[in-house]
C-alpha atoms as a PDB file:
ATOM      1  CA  UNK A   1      71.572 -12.295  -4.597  1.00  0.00           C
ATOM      2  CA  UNK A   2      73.803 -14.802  -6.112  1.00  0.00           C
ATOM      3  CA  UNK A   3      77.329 -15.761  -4.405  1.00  0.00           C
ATOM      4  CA  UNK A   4      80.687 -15.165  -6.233  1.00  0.00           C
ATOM      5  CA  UNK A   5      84.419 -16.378  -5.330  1.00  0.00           C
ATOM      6  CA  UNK A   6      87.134 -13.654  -4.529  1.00  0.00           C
ATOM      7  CA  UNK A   7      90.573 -13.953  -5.755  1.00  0.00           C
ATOM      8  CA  UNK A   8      91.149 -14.765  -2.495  1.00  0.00           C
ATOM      9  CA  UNK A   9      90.321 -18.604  -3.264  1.00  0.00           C
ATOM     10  CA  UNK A  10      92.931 -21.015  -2.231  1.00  0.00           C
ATOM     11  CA  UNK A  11      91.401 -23.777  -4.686  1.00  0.00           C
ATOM     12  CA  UNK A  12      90.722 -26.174  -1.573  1.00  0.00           C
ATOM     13  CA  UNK A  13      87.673 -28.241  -3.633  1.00  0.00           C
ATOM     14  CA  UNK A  14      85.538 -28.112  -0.808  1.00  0.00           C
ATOM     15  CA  UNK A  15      82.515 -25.905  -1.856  1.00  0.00           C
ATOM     16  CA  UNK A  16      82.256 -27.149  -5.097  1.00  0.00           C
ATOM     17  CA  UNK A  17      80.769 -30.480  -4.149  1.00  0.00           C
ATOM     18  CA  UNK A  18      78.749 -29.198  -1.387  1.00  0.00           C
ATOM     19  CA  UNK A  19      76.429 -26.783  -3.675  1.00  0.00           C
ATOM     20  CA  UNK A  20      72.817 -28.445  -4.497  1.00  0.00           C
ATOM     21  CA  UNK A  21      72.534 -26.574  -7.405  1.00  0.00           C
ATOM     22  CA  UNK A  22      75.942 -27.673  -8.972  1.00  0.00           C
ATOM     23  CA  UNK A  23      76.639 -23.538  -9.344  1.00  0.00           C
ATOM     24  CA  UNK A  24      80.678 -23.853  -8.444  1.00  0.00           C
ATOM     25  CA  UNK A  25      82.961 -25.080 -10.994  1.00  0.00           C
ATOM     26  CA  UNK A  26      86.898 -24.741 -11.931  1.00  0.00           C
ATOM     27  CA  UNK A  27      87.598 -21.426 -13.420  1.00  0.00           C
ATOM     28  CA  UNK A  28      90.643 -20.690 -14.796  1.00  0.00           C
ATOM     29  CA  UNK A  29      92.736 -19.453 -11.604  1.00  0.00           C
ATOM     30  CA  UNK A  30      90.215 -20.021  -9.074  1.00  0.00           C
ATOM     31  CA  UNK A  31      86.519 -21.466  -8.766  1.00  0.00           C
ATOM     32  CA  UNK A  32      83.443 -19.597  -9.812  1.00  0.00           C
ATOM     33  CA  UNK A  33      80.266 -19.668  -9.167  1.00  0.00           C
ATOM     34  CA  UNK A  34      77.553 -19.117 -11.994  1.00  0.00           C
ATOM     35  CA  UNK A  35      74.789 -16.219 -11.075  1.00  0.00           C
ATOM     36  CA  UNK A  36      72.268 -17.644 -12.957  1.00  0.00           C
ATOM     37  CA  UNK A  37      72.268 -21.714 -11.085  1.00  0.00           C
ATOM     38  CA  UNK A  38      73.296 -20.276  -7.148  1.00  0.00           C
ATOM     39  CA  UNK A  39      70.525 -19.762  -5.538  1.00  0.00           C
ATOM     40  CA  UNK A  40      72.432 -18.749  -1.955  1.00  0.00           C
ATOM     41  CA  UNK A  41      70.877 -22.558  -0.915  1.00  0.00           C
ATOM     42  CA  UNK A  42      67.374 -21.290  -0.789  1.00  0.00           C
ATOM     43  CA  UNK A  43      65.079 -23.948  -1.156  1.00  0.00           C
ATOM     44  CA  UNK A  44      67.699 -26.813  -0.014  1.00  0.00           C
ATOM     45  CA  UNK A  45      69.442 -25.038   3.548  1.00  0.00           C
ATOM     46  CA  UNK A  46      69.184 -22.156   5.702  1.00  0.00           C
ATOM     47  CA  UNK A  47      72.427 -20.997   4.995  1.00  0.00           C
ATOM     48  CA  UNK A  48      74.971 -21.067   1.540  1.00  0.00           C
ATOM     49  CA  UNK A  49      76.781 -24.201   2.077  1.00  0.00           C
ATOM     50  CA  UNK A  50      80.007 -23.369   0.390  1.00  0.00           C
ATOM     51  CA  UNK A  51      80.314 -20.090   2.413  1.00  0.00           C
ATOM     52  CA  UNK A  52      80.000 -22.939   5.766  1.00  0.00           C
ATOM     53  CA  UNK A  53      82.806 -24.990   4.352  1.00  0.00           C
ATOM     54  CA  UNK A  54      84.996 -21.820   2.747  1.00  0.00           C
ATOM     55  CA  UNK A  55      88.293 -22.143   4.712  1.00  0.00           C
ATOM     56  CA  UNK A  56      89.074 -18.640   3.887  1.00  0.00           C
ATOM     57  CA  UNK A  57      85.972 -16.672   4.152  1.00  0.00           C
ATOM     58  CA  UNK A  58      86.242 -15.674   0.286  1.00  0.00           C
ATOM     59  CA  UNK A  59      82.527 -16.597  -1.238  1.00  0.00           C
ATOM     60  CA  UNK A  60      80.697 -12.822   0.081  1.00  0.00           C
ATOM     61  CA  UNK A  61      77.198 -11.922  -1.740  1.00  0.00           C
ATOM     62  CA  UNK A  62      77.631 -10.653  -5.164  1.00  0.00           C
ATOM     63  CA  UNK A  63      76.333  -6.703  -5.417  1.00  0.00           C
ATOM     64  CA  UNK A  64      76.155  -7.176  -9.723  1.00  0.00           C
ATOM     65  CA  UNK A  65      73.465  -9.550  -9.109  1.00  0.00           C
ATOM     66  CA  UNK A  66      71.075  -8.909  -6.383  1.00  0.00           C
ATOM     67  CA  UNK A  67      67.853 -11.136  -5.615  1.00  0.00           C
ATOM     68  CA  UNK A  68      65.381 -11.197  -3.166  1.00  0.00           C
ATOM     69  CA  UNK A  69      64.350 -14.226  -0.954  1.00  0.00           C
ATOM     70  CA  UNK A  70      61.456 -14.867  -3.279  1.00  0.00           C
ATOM     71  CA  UNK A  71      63.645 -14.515  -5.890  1.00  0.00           C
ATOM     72  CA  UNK A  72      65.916 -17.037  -4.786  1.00  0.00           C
ATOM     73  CA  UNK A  73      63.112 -19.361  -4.537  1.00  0.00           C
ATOM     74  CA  UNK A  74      61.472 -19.075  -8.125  1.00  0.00           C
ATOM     75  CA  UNK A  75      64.937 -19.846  -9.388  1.00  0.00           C
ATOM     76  CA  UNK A  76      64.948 -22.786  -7.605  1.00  0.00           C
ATOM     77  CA  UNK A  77      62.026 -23.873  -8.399  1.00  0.00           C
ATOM     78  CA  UNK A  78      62.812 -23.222 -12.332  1.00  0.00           C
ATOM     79  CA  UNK A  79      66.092 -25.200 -11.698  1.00  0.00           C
ATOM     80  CA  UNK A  80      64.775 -28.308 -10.121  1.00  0.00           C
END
Protein backbone atom coordinates (compact mmCIF):
# COMPACT_ATOMS: atom_id res chain seq x y z
CA UNK A 1 0.00 0.00 0.00
CA UNK A 2 1.44 3.20 -1.12
CA UNK A 3 1.66 6.37 1.36
CA UNK A 4 -0.20 9.68 0.57
CA UNK A 5 0.05 13.30 2.31
CA UNK A 6 -3.14 14.75 4.09
CA UNK A 7 -4.07 18.28 3.81
CA UNK A 8 -2.86 18.35 7.00
CA UNK A 9 0.84 18.99 5.63
CA UNK A 10 2.56 21.94 7.06
CA UNK A 11 5.14 21.97 4.00
CA UNK A 12 8.16 21.43 6.54
CA UNK A 13 10.59 19.74 3.53
CA UNK A 14 11.60 17.11 5.68
CA UNK A 15 10.19 13.85 4.10
CA UNK A 16 10.84 14.73 0.79
CA UNK A 17 14.57 14.23 0.95
CA UNK A 18 14.45 11.34 3.19
CA UNK A 19 12.41 8.93 0.63
CA UNK A 20 14.85 6.33 -1.30
CA UNK A 21 12.64 6.11 -3.96
CA UNK A 22 12.41 9.95 -4.67
CA UNK A 23 8.25 9.34 -4.39
CA UNK A 24 7.57 12.96 -2.48
CA UNK A 25 7.60 16.02 -4.44
CA UNK A 26 5.99 19.74 -4.25
CA UNK A 27 2.39 19.65 -5.13
CA UNK A 28 0.58 22.52 -5.55
CA UNK A 29 -0.59 23.34 -1.80
CA UNK A 30 1.13 20.64 -0.12
CA UNK A 31 3.60 17.64 -0.97
CA UNK A 32 2.52 14.44 -2.59
CA UNK A 33 3.61 11.39 -2.83
CA UNK A 34 3.34 9.34 -6.21
CA UNK A 35 1.58 5.66 -5.76
CA UNK A 36 3.29 4.22 -8.39
CA UNK A 37 7.46 5.11 -7.03
CA UNK A 38 6.54 4.72 -2.84
CA UNK A 39 7.15 1.65 -1.98
CA UNK A 40 6.31 2.29 2.07
CA UNK A 41 10.53 1.85 2.24
CA UNK A 42 10.36 -1.81 1.56
CA UNK A 43 13.45 -2.98 0.30
CA UNK A 44 15.61 0.10 1.79
CA UNK A 45 14.10 0.34 5.86
CA UNK A 46 11.86 -1.30 8.16
CA UNK A 47 9.72 1.46 8.48
CA UNK A 48 8.42 4.59 5.85
CA UNK A 49 10.95 7.15 6.51
CA UNK A 50 8.94 10.23 5.85
CA UNK A 51 6.14 9.00 8.22
CA UNK A 52 9.53 8.89 11.04
CA UNK A 53 10.40 12.45 10.22
CA UNK A 54 6.50 13.80 9.61
CA UNK A 55 6.22 16.50 12.34
CA UNK A 56 2.55 16.27 12.14
CA UNK A 57 1.63 12.72 11.77
CA UNK A 58 -0.10 13.51 8.25
CA UNK A 59 1.55 10.72 5.69
CA UNK A 60 -1.24 7.53 6.87
CA UNK A 61 -1.42 4.42 4.28
CA UNK A 62 -3.37 5.17 1.26
CA UNK A 63 -6.77 2.76 1.09
CA UNK A 64 -7.07 3.70 -3.13
CA UNK A 65 -3.96 1.86 -3.52
CA UNK A 66 -3.37 -1.15 -1.48
CA UNK A 67 -0.22 -3.57 -1.85
CA UNK A 68 1.00 -6.37 -0.17
CA UNK A 69 4.55 -6.83 1.34
CA UNK A 70 5.54 -8.77 -1.73
CA UNK A 71 4.11 -6.29 -3.60
CA UNK A 72 6.04 -3.64 -2.21
CA UNK A 73 9.07 -5.52 -2.97
CA UNK A 74 8.60 -6.33 -6.81
CA UNK A 75 8.11 -2.61 -7.18
CA UNK A 76 11.20 -2.05 -5.78
CA UNK A 77 12.90 -4.21 -7.44
CA UNK A 78 11.34 -2.83 -10.93
CA UNK A 79 12.39 0.69 -9.65
CA UNK A 80 15.97 0.13 -8.83
Amino acid sequence: MALYITDDCINCDVCEPECPNNAISAGDEIFVIDPNLCTECVGHFDEPQCQQVCPVDCIPKDPNHVESHDELMAKYERIT
